[in-house]
Structure formats: C-alpha cells, structure tokens
Protein backbone atom coordinates (compact mmCIF):
# COMPACT_ATOMS: atom_id res chain seq x y z
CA UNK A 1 -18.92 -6.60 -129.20
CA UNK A 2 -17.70 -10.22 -129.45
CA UNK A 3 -19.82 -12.50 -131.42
CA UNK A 4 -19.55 -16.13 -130.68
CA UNK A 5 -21.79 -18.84 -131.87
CA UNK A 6 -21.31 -22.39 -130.05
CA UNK A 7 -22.40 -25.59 -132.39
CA UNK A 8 -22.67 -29.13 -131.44
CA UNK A 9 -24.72 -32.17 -133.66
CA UNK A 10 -28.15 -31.24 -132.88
CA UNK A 11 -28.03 -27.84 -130.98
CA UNK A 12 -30.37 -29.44 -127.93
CA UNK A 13 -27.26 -30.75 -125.53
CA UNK A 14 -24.09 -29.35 -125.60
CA UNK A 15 -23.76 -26.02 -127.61
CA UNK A 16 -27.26 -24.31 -125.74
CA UNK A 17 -25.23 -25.57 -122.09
CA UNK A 18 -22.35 -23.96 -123.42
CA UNK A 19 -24.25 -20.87 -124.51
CA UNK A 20 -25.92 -20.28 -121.38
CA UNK A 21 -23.45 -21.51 -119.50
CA UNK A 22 -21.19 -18.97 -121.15
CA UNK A 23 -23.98 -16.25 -120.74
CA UNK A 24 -24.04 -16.33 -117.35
CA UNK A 25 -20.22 -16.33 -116.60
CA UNK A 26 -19.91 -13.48 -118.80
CA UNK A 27 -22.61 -12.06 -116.61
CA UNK A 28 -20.86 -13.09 -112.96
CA UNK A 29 -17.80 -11.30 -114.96
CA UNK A 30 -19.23 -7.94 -115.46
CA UNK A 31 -19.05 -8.65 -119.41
CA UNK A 32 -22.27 -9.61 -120.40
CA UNK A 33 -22.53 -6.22 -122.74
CA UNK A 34 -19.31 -6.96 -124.44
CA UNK A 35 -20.59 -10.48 -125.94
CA UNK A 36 -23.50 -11.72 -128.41
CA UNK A 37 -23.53 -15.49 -127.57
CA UNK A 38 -26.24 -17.97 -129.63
CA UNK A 39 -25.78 -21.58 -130.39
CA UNK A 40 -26.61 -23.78 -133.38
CA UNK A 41 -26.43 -27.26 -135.18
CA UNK A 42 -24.93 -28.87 -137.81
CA UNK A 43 -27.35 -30.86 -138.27
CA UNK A 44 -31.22 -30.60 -139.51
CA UNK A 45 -32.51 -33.28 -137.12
CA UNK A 46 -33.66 -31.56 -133.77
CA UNK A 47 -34.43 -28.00 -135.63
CA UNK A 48 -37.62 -26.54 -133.32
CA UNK A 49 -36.92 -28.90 -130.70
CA UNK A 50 -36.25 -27.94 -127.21
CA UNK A 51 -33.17 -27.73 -124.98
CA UNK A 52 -33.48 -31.68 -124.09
CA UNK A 53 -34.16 -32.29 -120.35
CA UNK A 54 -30.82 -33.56 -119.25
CA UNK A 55 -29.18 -30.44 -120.60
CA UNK A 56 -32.63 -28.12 -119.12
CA UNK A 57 -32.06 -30.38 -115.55
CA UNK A 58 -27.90 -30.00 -115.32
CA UNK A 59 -28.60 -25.99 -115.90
CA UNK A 60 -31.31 -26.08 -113.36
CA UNK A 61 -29.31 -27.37 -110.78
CA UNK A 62 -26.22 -25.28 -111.47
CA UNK A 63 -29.36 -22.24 -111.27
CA UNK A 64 -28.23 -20.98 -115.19
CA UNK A 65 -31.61 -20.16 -116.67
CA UNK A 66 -31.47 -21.53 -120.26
CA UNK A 67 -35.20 -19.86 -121.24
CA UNK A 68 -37.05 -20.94 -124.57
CA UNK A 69 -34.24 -22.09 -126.65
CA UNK A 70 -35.57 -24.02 -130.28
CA UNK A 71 -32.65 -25.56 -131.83
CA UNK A 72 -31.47 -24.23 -135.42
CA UNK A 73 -28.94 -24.58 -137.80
CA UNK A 74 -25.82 -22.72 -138.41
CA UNK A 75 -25.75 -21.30 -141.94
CA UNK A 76 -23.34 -19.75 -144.48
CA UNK A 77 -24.08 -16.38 -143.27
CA UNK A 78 -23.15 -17.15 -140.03
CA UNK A 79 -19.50 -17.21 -140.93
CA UNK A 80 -19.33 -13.40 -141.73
CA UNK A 81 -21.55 -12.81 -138.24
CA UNK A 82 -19.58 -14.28 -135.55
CA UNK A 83 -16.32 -13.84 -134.48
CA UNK A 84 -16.20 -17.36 -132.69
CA UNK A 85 -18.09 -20.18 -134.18
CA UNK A 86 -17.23 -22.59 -131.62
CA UNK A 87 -17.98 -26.63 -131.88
CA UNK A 88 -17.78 -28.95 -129.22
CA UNK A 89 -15.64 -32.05 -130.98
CA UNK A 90 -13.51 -32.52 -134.26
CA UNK A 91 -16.55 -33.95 -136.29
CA UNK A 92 -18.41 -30.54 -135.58
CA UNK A 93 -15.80 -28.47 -136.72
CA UNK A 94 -15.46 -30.33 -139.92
CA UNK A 95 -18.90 -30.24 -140.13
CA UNK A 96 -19.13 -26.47 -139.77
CA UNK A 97 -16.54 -25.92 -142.47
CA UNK A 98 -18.79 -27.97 -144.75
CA UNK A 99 -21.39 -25.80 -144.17
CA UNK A 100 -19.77 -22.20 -143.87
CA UNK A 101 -16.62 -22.62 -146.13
CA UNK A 102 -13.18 -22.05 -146.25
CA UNK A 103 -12.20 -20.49 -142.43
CA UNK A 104 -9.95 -17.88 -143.87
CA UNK A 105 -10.25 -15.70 -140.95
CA UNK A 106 -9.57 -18.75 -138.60
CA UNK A 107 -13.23 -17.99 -136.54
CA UNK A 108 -13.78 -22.02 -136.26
CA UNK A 109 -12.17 -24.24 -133.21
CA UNK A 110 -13.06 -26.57 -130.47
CA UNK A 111 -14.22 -25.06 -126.81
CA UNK A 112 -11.55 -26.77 -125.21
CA UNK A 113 -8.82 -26.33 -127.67
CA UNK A 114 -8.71 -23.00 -125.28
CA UNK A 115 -8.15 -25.03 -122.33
CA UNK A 116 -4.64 -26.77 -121.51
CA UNK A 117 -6.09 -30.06 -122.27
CA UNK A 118 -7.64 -30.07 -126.00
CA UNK A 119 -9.67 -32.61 -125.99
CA UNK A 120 -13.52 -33.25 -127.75
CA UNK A 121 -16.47 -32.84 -125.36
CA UNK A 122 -18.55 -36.13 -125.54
CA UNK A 123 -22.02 -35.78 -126.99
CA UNK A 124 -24.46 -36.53 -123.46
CA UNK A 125 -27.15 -37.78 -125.81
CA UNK A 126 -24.76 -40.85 -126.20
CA UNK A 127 -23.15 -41.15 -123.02
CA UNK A 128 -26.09 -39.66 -120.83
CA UNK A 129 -23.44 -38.14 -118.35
CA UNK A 130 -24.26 -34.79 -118.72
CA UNK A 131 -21.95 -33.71 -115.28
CA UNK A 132 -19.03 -34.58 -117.19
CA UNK A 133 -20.50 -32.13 -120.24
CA UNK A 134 -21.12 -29.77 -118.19
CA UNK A 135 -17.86 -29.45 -116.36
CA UNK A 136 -16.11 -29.86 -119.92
CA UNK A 137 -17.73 -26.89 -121.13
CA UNK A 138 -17.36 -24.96 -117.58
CA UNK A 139 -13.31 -25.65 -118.13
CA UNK A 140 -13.27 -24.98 -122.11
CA UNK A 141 -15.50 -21.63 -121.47
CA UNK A 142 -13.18 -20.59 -118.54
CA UNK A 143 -10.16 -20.80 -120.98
CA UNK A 144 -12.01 -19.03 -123.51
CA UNK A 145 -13.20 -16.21 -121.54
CA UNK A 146 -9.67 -15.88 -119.85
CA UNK A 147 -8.44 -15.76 -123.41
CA UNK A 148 -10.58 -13.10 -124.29
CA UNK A 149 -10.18 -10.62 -121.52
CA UNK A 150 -6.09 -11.23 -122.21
CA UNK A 151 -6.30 -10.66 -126.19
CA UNK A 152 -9.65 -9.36 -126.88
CA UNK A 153 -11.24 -6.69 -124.93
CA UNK A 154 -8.93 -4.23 -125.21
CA UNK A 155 -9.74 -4.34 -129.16
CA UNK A 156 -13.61 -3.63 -128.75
C-alpha cells in the first residue's frame, strides 16, 4: 500500500481538495486499495475546523465527496508513516521539514514538481480562485498518479 499524506498552511483548502481529489481518481483508476491518502497542516491555526466552503463548493461541483474532514497537523511521526508527504508550495515543504526532520528517505516534494511544469499551487484562501486550485492539483495529481503506476505499483 502507498501512503501519501498531502499538506498545505492550514489543511482546510488545498491539501483536503487534493486528498479527495486524489481519492477519487485513484478510485475512477481501479486503485483505490493500493493507496492510504490523508491530508494535514503545518500550521496550528484551523486544527478542528472544517473543509472551508470554497474548497467543500469546487468538490461539489466536480461531484468528489470530501465527507467530515477536521483539519490537523502533520507530526514527527508522520515522517516514518507515509511514503509521500506531499505540500502544495515551497514554504510548505520547508515547513514540513521543520516539523518532521531531516528527509533522508526523500518522502517530501511539491504536487506539481510531478507535473512538467513545477510550479507552487497558490493558497485559494488568498486569491479566492479556487478553479485555478483545483485544476493545479487535478494536473499535479495526474502526474503523480501516472508516476506511480510507472515506478511504483509493481513494488507493492
């Protein structure tokens, strides 16, 4: 089974889209037994909170149920857990190092740095665009799950 734990700022936008988002595809994909996909924070701000709206509304719409998701934080223990730990722009993966440690098993990277255009996936709480998001994680997860069934599955 392939562990992979998506983490954005607050764990309410971007890394529970890209967890369900992922879910489903894997689903659609026939896969959905070969993964174990959660999300978390860096941050301690919007622990307990809900998926925010915009996120909840863009997944409604796109019919990817996203169910009773509470935001948490990653932790030190996740390191050893996941096989992915998977952030969503440059200041979340130098925030997750902070947290977890030294990556000496190279588990920590940007979604789209799977994608043919690395590039950070703006935070919708900011920008409010949350179709942009959501096709930014839609391309980064396509890469990653194409990257997977070419390098990964085979091992499991």
């Amino acid at each position: 089974m392939i562990k992979v734990l998506f983490v954005c700022y607050g764990n309410i936008c971007r890394s529970p889209m890209a967890e369900y988002v992922c879910k489903d595809m894997a689903k659609k994909q026939g896969l959905e037994q070969q993964f174990y996909i959660d999300s978390a924070a860096t941050s301690k701000e919007e622990i307990g909170n809900p998926v925010h709206y915009g996120t909840r509304n863009k997944l409604e719409e796109m019919k990817i149920p996203c169910g009773n998701h509470r935001a948490k934080r990653i932790t030190k223990q996740d390191y050893d857990k996941f096989d992915y730990i998977i952030g969503m722009e440059e200041r979340n993966v130098e925030d997750i190092k902070r947290i977890v440690g030294k990556d000496s098993q190279n588990k920590i990277c940007k979604l789209l740095d799977f994608s043919t255009h690395p590039r950070n996936i703006a935070d919708p709480w900011y920008t409010g665009d949350f179709d942009t998001t959501y096709h930014d994680i839609v391309e980064g997860l396509q890469a990653f799950l194409k990257y997977i069934k070419k390098n990964k599955l085979e091992e499991i």
